[in-house]
N, C-alpha and C. Protein backbone atom coordinates (compact mmCIF):
# COMPACT_ATOMS: atom_id res chain seq x y z
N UNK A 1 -7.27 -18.17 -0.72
CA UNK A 1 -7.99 -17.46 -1.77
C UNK A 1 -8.22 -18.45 -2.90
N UNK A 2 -9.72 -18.45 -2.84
CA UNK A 2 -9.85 -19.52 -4.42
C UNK A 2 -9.37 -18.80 -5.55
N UNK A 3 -9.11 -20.44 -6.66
CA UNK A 3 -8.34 -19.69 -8.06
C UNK A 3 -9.40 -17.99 -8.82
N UNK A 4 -10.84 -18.57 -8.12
CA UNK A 4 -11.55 -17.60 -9.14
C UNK A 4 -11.62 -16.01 -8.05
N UNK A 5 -11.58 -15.95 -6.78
CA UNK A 5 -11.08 -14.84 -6.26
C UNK A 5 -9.63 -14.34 -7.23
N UNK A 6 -8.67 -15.13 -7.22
CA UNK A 6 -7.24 -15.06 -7.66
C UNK A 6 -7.89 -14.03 -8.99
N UNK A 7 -8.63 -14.79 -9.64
CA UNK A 7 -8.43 -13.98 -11.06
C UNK A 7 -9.42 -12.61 -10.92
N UNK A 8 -10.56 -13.11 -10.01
CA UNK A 8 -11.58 -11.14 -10.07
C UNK A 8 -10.78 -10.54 -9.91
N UNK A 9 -9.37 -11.09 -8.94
CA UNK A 9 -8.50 -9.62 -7.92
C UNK A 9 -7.14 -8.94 -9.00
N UNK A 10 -7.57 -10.02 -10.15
CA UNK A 10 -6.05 -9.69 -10.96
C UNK A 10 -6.98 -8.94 -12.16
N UNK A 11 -8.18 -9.55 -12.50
CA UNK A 11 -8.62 -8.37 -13.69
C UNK A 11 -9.24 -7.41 -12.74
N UNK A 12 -9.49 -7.05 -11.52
CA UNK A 12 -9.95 -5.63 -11.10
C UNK A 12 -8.87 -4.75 -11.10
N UNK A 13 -7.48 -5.47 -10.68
CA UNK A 13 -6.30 -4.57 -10.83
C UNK A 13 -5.92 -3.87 -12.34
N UNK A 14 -6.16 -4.76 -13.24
CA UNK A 14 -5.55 -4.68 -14.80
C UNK A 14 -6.41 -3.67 -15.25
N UNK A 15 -7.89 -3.41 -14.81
CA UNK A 15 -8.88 -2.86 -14.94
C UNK A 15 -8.62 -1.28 -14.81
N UNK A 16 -8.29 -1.22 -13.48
CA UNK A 16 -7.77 0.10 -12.95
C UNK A 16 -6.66 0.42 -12.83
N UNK A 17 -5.17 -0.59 -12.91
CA UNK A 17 -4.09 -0.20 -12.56
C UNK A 17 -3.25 -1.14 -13.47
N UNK A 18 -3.86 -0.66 -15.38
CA UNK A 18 -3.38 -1.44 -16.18
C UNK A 18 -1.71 -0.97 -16.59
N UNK A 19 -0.84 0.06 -15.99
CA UNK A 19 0.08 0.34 -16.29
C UNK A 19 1.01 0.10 -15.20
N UNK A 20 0.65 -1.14 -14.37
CA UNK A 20 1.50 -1.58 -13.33
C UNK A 20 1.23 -2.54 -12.78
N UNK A 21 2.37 -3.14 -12.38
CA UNK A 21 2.29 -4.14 -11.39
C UNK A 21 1.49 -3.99 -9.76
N UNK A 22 0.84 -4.77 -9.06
CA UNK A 22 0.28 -4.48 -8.18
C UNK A 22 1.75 -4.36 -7.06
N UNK A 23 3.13 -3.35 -7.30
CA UNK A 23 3.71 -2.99 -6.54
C UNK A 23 3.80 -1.38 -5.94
N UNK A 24 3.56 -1.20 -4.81
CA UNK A 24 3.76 0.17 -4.44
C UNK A 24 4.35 1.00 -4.68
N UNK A 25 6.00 0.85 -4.81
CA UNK A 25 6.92 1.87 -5.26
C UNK A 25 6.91 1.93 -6.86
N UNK A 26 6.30 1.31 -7.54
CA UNK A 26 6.19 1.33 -9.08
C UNK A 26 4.91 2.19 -9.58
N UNK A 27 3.74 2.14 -8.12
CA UNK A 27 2.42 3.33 -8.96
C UNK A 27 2.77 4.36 -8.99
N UNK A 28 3.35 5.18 -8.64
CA UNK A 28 3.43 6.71 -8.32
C UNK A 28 3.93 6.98 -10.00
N UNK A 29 4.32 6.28 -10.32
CA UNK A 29 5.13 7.70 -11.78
C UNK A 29 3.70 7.15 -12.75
N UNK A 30 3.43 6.21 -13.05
CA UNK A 30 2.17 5.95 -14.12
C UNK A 30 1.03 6.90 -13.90
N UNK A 31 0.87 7.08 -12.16
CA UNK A 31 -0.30 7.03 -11.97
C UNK A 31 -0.17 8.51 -11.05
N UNK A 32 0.91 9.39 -11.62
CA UNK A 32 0.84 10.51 -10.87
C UNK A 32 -1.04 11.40 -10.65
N UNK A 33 -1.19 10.88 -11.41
CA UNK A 33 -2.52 12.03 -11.74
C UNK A 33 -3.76 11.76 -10.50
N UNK A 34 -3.62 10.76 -9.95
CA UNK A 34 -4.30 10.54 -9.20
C UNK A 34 -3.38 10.09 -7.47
N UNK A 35 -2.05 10.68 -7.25
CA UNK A 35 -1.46 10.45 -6.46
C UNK A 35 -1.06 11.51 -5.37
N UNK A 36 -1.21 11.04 -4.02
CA UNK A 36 -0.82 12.30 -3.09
C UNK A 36 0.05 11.32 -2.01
N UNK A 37 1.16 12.28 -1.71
CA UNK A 37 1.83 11.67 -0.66
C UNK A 37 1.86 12.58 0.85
N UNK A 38 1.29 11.93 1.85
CA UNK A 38 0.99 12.47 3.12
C UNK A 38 2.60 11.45 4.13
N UNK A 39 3.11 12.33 4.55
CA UNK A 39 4.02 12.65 5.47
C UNK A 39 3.44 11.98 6.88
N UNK A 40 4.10 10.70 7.83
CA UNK A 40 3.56 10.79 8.79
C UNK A 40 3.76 11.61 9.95
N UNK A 41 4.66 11.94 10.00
CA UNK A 41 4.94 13.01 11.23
C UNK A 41 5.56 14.50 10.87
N UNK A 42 5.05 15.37 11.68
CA UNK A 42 5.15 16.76 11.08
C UNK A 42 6.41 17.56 11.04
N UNK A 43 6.36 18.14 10.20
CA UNK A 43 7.95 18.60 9.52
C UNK A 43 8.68 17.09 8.72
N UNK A 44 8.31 16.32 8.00
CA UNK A 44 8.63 15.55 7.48
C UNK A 44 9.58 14.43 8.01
N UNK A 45 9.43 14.63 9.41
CA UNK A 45 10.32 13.64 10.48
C UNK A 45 10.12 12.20 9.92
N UNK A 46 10.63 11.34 9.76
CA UNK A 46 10.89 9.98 9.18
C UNK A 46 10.05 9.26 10.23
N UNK A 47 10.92 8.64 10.95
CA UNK A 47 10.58 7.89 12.32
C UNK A 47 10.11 8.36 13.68
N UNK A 48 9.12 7.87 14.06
CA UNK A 48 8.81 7.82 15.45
C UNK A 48 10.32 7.42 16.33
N UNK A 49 10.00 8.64 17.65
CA UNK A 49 11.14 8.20 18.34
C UNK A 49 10.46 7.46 19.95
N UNK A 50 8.87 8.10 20.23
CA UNK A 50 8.86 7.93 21.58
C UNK A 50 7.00 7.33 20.95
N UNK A 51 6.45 6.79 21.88
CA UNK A 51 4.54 6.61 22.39
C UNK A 51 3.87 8.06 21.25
N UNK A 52 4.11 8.90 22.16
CA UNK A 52 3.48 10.06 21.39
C UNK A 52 3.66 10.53 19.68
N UNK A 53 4.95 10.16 19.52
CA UNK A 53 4.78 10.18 17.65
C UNK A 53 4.26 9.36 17.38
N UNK A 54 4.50 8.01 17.90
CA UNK A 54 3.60 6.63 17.19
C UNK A 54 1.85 6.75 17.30
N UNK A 55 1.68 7.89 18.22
CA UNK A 55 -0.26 8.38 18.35
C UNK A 55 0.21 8.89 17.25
N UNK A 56 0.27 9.88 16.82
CA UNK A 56 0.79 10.99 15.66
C UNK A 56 0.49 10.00 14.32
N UNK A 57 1.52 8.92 14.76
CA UNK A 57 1.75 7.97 12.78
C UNK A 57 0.51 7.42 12.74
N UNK A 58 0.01 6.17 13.77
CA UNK A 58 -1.58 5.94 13.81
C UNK A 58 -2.37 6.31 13.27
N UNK A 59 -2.66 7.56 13.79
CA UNK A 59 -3.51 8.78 13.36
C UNK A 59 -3.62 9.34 12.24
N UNK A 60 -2.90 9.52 12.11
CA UNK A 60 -2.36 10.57 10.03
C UNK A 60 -2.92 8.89 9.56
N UNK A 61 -2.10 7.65 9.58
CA UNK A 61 -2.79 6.11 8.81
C UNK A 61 -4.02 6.56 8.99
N UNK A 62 -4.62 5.95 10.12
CA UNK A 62 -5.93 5.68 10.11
C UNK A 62 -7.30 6.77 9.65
N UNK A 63 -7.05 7.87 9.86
CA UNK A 63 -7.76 9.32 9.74
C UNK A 63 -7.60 9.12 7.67
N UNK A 64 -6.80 8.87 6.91
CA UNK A 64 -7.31 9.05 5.79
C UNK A 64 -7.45 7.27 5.40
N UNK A 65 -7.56 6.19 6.04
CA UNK A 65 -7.61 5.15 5.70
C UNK A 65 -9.33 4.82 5.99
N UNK A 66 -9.82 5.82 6.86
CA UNK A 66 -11.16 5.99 7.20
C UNK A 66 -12.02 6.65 6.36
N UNK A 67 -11.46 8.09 5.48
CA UNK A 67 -11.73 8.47 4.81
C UNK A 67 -11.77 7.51 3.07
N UNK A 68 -10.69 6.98 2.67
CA UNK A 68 -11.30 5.94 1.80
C UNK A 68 -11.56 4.62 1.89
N UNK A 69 -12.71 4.17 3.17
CA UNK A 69 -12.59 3.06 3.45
C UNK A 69 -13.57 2.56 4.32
N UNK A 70 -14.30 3.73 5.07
CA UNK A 70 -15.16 3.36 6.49
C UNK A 70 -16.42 2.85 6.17
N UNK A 71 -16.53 2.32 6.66
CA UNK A 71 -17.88 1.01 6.19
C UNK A 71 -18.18 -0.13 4.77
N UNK A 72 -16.89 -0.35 4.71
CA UNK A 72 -16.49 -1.05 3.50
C UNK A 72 -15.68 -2.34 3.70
N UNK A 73 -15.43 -3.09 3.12
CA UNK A 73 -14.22 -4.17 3.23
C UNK A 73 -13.56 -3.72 2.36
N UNK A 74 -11.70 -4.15 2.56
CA UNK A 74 -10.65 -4.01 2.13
C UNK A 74 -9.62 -5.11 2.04
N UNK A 75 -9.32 -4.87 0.84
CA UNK A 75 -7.98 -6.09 0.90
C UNK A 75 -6.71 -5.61 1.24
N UNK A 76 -6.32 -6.24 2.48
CA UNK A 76 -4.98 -6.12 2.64
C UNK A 76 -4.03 -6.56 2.10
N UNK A 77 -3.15 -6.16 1.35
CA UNK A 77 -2.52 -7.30 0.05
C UNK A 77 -0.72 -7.11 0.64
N UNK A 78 -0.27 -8.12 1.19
CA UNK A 78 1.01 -8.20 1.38
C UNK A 78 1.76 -8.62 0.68
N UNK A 79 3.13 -8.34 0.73
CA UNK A 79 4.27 -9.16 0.07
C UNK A 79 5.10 -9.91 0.83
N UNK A 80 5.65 -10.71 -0.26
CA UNK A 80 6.99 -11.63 0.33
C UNK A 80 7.81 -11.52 -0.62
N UNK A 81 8.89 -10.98 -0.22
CA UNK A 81 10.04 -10.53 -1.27
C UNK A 81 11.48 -12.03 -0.88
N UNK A 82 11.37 -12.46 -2.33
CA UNK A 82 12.34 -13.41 -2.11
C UNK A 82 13.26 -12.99 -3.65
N UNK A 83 14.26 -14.29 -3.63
CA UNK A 83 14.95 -14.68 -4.81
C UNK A 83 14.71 -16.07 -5.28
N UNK A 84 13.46 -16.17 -4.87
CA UNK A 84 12.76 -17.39 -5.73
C UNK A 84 11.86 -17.39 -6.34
N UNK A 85 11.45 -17.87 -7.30
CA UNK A 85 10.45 -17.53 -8.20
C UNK A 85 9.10 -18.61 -7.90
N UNK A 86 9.32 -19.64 -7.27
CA UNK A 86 8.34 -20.76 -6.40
C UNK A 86 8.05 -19.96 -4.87
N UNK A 87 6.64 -20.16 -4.70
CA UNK A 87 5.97 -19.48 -3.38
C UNK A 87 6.80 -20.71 -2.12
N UNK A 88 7.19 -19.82 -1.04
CA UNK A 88 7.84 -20.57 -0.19
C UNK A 88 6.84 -22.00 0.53
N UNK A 89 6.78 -23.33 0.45
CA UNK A 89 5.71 -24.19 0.88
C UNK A 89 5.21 -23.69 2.16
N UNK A 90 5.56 -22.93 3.21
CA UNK A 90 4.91 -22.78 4.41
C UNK A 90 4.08 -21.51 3.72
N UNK A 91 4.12 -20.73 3.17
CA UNK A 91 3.35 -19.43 3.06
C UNK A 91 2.37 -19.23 1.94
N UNK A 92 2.51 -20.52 0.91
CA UNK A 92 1.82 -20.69 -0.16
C UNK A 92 0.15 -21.08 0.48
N UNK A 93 0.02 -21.31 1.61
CA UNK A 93 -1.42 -21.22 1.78
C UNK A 93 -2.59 -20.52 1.71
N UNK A 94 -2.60 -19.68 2.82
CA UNK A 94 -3.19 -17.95 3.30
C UNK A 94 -3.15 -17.25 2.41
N UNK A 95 -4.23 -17.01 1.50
CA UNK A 95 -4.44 -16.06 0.72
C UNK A 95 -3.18 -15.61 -0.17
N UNK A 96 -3.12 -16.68 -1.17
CA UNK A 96 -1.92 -16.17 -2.04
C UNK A 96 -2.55 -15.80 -3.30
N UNK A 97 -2.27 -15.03 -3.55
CA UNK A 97 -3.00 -13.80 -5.11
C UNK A 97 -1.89 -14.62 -6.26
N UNK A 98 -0.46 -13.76 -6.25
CA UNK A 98 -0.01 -13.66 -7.42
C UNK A 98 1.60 -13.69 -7.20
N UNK A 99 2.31 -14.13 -8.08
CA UNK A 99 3.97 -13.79 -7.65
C UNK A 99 4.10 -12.92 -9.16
N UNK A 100 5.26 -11.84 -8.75
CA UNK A 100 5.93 -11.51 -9.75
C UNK A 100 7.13 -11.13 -9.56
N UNK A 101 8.09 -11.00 -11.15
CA UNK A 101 9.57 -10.99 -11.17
C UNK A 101 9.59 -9.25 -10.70
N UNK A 102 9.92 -8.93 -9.95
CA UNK A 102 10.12 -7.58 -9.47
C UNK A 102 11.55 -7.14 -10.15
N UNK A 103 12.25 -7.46 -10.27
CA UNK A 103 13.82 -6.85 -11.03
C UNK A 103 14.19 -8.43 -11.53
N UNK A 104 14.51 -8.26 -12.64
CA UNK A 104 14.91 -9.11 -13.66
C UNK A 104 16.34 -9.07 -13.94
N UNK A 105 17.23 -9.46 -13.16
CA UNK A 105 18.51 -9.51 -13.34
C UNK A 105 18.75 -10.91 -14.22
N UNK A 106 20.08 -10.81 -15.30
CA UNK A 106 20.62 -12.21 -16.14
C UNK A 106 20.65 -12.86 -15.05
N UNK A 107 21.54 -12.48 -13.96
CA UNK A 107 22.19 -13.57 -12.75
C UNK A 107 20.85 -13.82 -12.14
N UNK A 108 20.87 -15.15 -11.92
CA UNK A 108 19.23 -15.49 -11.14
C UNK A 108 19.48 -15.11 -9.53
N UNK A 109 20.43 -14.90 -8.60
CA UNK A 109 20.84 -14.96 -7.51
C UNK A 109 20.27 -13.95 -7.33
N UNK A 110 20.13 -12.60 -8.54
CA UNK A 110 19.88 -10.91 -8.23
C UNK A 110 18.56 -11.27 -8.66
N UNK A 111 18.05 -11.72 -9.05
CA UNK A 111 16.16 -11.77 -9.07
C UNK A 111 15.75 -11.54 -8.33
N UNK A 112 14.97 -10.46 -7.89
CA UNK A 112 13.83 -10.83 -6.97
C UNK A 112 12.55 -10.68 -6.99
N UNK A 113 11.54 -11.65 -6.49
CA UNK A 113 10.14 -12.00 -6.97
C UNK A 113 9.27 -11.45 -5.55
N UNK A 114 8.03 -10.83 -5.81
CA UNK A 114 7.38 -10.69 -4.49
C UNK A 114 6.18 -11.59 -4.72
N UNK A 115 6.01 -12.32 -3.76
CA UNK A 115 5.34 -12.96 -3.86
C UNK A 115 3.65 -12.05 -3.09
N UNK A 116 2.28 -12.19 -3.57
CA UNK A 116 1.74 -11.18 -2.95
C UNK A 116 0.01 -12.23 -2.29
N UNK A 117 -0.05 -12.03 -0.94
CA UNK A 117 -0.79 -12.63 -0.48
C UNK A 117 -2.22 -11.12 -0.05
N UNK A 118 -3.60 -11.79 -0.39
CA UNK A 118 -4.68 -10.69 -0.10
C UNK A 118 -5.93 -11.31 0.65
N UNK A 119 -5.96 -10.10 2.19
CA UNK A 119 -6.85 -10.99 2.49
C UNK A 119 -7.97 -9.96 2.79
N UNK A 120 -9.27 -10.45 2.68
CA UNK A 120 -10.38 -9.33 2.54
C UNK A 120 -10.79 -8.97 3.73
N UNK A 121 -10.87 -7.83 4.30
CA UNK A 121 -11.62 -8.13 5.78
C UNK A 121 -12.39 -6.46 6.01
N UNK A 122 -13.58 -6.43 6.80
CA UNK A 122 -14.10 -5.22 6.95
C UNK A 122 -13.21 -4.24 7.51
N UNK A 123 -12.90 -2.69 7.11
CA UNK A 123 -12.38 -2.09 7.50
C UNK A 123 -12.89 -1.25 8.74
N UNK A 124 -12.10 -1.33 9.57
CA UNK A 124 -12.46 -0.80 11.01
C UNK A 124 -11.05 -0.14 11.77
N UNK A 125 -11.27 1.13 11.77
CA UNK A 125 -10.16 2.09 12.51
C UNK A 125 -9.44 1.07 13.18
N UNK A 126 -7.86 0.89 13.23
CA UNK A 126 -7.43 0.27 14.10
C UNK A 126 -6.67 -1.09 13.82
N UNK A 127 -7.60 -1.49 12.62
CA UNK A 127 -7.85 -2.85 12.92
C UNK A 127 -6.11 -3.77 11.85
N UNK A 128 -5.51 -2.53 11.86
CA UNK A 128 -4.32 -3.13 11.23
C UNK A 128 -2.95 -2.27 11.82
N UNK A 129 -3.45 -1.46 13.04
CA UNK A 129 -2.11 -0.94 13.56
C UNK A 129 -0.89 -1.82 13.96
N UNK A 130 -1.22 -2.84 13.93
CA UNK A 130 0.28 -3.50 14.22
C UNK A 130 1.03 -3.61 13.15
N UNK A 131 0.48 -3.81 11.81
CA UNK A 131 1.52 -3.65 10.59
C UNK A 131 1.76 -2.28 10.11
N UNK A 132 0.93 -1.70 10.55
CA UNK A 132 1.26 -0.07 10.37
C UNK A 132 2.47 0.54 11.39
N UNK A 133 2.30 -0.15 12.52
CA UNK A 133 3.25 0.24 13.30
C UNK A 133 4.80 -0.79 12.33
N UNK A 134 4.60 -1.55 12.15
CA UNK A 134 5.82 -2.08 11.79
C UNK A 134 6.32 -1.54 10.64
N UNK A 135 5.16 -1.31 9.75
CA UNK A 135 5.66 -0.35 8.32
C UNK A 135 6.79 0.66 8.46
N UNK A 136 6.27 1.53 9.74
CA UNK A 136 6.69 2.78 10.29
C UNK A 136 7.57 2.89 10.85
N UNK A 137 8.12 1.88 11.29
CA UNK A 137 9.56 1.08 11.76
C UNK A 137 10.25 0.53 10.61
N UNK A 138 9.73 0.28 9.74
CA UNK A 138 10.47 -0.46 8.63
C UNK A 138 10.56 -1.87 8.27
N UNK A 139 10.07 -2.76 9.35
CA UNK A 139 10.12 -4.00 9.83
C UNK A 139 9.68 -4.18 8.27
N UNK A 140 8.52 -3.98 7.92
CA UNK A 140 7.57 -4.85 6.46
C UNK A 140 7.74 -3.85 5.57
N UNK A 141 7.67 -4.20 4.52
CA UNK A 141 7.44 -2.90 3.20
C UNK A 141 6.66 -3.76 2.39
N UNK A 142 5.90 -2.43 1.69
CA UNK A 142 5.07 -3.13 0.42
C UNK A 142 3.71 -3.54 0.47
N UNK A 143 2.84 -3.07 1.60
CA UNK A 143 1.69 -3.22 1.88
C UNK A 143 0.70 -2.25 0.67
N UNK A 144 -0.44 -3.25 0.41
CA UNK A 144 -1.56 -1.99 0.04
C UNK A 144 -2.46 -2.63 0.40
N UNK A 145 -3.25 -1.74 0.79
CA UNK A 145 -4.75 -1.55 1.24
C UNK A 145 -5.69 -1.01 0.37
N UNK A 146 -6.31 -1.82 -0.51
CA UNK A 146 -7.50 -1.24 -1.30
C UNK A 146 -8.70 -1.85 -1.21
N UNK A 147 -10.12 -0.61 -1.84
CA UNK A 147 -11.20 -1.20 -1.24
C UNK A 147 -11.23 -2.17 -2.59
N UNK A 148 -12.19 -3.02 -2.50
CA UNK A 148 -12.33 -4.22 -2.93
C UNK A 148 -12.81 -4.32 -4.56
N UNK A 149 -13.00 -3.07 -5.20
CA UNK A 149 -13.34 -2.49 -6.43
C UNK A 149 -11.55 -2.25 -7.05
N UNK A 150 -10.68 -2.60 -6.35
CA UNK A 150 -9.71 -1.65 -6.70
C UNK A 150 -9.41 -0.15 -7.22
N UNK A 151 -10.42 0.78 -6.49
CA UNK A 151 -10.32 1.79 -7.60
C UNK A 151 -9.68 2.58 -6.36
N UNK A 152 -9.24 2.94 -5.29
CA UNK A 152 -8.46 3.29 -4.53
C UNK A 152 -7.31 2.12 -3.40
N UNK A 153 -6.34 2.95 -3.22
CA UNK A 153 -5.77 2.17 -2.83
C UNK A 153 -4.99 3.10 -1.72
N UNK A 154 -4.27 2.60 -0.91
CA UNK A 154 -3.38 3.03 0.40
C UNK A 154 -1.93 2.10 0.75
N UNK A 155 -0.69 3.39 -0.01
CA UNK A 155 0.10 1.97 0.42
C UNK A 155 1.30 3.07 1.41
N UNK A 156 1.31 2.48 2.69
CA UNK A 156 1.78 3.11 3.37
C UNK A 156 3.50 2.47 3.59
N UNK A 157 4.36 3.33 3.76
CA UNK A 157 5.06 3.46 4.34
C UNK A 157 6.36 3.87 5.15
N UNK A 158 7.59 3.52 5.32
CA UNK A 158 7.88 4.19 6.97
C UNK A 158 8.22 5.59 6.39
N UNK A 159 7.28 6.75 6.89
CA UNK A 159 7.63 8.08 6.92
C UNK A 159 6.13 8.19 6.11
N UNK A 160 5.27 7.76 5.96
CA UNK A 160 3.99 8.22 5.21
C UNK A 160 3.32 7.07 4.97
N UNK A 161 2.28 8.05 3.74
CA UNK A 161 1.61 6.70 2.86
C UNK A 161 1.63 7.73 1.13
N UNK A 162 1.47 6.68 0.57
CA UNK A 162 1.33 7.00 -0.97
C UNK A 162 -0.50 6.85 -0.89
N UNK A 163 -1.36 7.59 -1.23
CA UNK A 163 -2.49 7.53 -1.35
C UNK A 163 -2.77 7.57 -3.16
N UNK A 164 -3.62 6.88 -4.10
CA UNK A 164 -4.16 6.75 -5.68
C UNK A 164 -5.75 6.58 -4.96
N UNK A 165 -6.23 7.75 -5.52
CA UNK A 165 -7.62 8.31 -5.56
C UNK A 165 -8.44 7.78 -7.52
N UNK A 166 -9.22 7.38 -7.31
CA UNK A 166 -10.14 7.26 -7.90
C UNK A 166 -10.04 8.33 -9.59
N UNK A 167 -10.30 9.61 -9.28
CA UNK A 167 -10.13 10.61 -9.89
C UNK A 167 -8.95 11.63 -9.42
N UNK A 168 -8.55 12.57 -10.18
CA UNK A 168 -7.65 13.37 -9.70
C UNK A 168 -8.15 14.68 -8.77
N UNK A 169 -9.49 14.82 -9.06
CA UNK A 169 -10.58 16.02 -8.10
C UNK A 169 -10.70 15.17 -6.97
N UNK A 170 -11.17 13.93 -6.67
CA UNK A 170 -10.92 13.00 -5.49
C UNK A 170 -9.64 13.58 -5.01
N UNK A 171 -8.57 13.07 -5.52
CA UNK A 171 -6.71 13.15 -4.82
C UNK A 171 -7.17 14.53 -5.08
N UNK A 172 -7.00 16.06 -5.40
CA UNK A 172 -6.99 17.37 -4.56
C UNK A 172 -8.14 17.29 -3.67
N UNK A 173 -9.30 17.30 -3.33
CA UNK A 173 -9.72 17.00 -2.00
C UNK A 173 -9.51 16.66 -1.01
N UNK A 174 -8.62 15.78 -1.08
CA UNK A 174 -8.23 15.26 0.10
C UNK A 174 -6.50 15.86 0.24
N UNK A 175 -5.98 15.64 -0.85
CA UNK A 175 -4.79 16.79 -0.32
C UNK A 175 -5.31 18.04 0.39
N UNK A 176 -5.94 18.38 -0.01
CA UNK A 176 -6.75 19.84 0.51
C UNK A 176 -7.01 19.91 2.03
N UNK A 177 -7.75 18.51 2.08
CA UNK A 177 -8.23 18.35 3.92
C UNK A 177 -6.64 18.25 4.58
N UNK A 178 -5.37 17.77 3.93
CA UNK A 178 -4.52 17.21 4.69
C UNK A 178 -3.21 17.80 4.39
N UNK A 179 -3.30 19.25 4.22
CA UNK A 179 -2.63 20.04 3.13
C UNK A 179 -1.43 19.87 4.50
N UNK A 180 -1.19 20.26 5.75
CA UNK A 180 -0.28 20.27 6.39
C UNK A 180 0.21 18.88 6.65
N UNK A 181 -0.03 17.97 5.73
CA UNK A 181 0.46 16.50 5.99
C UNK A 181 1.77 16.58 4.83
N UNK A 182 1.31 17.67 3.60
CA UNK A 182 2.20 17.24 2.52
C UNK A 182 3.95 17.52 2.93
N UNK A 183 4.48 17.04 1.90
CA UNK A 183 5.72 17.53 2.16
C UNK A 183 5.96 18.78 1.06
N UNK A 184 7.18 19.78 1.76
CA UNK A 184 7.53 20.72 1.29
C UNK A 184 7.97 20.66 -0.12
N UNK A 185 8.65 19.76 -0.60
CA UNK A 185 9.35 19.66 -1.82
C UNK A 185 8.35 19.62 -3.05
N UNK A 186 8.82 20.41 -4.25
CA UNK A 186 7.61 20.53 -5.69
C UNK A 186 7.53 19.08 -6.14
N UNK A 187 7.85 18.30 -5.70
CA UNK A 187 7.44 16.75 -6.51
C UNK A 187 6.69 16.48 -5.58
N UNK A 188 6.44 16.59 -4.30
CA UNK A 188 5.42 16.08 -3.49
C UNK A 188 6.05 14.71 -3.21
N UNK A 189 7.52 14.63 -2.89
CA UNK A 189 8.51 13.69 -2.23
C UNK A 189 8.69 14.08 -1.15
């Protein structure tokens, strides 16, 4: 990623998602107003156990990742969660965006920094089930998927996705289409 990609992708974020870090588990409380959380498997089951839930997790991903996303490009924006504050030399290549101090401990040993790599590519059903499958397993955390405006985003993972809609009439619409995705609990946890 050139330096001047680096910076469109950091003022489109600041733009739209000026009360956070570009980390997943940190949008939801800023940005309740535009937030829905969809459940991947029904009755709020966590993990896939067999083929047929993993159609199930796929499906629930891809079915609203289509809905904010189909015929568009998207940045897939990963992390690398370390206790270093320098990008590791093998991974500093491939599309590296941005690092930040994620928890700020005195002791530097308890720091940890994610380092966040984004790479743009047309969105096409499918075309990222293998990290979705690993999300869903647990293997990776910390993925988002937004279209390239930053004004929606998709950050999935294991047991759902966190969906931030545009507007908050956007996010009930689509809760609406996916009302048996939500979970039971009044926080929508």
């Amino acid at each position: 990623m050139s330096g001047d990609e680096q910076t469109d992708l950091t003022e489109l974020w600041q733009q739209h998602w000026p009360s956070c870090p570009p980390v997943g588990y940190k949008l939801r409380d800023p940005y309740r107003d535009v937030w829905v959380r969809f459940h991947s498997l029904p009755e709020s089951k966590r993990y896939a156990e067999d083929e047929s839930e993993y159609t199930v997790v796929l499906e629930r991903y891809n079915t609203v990742l289509d809905e904010l996303f189909a015929g568009a490009d998207v940045y897939v924006i990963t992390p690398l969660w370390t206790t270093e504050a320098e990008v590791p030399s093998s991974e500093a290549v491939t599309g590296y965006w941005q690092s930040l101090l994620v928890e700020d401990d005195p002791d530097p040993e308890f720091r940890t920094y994610c380092h966040l790599f984004a790479a743009r590519r047309p969105w096409q059903r499918g075309c990222i089930d293998n990290l979705l499958r690993d999300t869903a397993d647990d293997k990776v955390a910390g993925i988002l998927i937004a279209d390239t405006r930053m004004q929606r985003i998709h950050h999935p993972y294991d047991g759902g996705a966190d969906v931030f809609l545009a507007t908050p009439e956007e996010r009930d619409a689509m809760r609406g289409r996916h009302a048996d995705w939500l979970s039971s609990h009044p926080s929508g946890l």
